[in-house]
C-alpha atoms as a PDB file:
ATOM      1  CA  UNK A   1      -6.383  -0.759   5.136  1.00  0.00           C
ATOM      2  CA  UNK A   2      -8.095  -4.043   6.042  1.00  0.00           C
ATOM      3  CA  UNK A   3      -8.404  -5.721   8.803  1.00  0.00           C
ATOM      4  CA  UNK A   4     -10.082  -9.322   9.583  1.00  0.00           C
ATOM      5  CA  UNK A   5      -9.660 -11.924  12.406  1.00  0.00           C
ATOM      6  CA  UNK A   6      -6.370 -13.691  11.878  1.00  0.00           C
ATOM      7  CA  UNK A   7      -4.905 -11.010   9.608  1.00  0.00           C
ATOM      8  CA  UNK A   8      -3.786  -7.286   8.277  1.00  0.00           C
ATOM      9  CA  UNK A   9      -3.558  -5.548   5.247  1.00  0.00           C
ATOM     10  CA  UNK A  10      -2.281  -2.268   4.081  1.00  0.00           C
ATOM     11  CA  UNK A  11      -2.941  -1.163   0.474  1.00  0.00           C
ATOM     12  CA  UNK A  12      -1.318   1.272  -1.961  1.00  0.00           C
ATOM     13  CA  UNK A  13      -3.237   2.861  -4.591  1.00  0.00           C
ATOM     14  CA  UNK A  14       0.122   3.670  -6.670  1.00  0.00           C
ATOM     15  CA  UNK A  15       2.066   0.843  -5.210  1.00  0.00           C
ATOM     16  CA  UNK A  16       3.896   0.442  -8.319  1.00  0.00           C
ATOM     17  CA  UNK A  17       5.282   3.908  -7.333  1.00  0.00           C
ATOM     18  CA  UNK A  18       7.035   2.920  -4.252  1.00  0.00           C
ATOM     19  CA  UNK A  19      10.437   1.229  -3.495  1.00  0.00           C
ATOM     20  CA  UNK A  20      10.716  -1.473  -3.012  1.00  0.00           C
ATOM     21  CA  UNK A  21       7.298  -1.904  -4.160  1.00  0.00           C
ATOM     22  CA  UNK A  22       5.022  -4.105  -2.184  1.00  0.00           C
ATOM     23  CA  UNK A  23       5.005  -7.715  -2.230  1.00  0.00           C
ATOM     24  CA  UNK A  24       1.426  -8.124  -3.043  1.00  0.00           C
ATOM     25  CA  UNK A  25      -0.174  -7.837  -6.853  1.00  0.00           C
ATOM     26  CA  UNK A  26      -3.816  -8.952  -6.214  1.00  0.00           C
ATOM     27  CA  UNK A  27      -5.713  -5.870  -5.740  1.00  0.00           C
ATOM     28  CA  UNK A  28      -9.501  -5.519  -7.460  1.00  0.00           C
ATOM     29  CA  UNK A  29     -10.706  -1.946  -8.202  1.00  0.00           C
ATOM     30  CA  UNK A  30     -11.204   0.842 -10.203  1.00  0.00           C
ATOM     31  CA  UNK A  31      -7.454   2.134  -9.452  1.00  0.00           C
ATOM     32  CA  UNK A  32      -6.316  -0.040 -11.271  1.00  0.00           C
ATOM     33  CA  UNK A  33      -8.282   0.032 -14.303  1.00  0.00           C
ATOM     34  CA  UNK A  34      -6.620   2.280 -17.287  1.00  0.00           C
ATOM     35  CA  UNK A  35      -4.198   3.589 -14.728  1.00  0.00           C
ATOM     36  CA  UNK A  36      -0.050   2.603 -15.975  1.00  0.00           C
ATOM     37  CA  UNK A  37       0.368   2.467 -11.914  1.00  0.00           C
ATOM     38  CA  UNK A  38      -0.715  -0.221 -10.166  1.00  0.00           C
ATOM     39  CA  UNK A  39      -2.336  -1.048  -6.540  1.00  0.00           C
ATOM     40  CA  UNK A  40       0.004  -3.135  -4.392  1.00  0.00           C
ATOM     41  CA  UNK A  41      -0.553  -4.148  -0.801  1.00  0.00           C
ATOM     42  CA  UNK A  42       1.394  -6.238   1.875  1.00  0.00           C
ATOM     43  CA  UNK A  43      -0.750  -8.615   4.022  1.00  0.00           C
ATOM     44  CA  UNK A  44       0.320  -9.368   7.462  1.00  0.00           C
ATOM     45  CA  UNK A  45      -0.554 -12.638   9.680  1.00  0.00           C
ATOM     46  CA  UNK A  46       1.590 -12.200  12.505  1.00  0.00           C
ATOM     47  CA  UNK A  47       3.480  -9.610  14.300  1.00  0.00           C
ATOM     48  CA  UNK A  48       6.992 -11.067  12.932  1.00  0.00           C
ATOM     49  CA  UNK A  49       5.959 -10.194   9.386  1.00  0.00           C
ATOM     50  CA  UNK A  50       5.912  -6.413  10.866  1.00  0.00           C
ATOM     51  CA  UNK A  51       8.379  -4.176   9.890  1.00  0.00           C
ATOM     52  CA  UNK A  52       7.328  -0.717  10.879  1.00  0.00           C
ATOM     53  CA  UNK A  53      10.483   1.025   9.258  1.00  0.00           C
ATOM     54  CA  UNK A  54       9.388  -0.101   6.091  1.00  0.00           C
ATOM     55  CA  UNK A  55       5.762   0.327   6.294  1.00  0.00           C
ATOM     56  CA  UNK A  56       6.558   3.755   7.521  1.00  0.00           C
ATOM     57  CA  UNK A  57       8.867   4.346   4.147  1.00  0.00           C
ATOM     58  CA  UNK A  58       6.112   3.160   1.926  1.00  0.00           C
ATOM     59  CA  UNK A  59       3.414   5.839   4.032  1.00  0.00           C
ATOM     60  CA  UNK A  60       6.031   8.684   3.588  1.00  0.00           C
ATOM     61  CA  UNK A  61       6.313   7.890   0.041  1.00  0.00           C
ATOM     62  CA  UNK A  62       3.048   7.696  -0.365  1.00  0.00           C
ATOM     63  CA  UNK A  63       1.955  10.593   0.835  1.00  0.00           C
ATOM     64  CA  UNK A  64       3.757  12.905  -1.761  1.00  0.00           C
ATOM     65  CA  UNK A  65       2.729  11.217  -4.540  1.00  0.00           C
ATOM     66  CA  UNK A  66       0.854  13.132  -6.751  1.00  0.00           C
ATOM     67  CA  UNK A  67      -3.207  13.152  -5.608  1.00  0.00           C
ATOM     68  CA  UNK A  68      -3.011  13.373  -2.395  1.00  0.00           C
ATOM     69  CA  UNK A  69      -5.365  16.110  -1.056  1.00  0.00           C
ATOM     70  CA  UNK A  70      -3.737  17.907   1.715  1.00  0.00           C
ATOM     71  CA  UNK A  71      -5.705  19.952   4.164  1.00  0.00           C
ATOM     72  CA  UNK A  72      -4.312  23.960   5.495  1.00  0.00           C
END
């Protein structure tokens, strides 16, 4: 997650693993070097390009993909 002055951004590590995927490609980093899934992020600039039903999706999907560390 990033966030500067006029805008958001929420990355994926695996975004290549969600659906829809997200609409952003452009994501430096060692994730996505030698890795067949890719990092994909969605930027946001205002509060209309906020749709919390699908960020929330992409979380929940996120969160059982494989590599996730949960704590007991």
């Amino acid at each position: 997650m990033w966030s500067f002055k006029n805008e958001f951004a929420l990355g994926f590590i695996a975004g290549t693993l969600l659906d829809p995927e997200p609409p952003v490609t452009k994501m430096s980093g060692p994730w996505n070097r030698n890795s067949e899934y890719k990092a994909r992020r969605i930027d946001i600039k205002n509060e209309s390009e906020f749709d919390e039903k699908q960020i929330r999706s992409w979380i929940m999907q996120a969160k059982e993909l494989p590599g996730w560390a949960k704590i007991e």
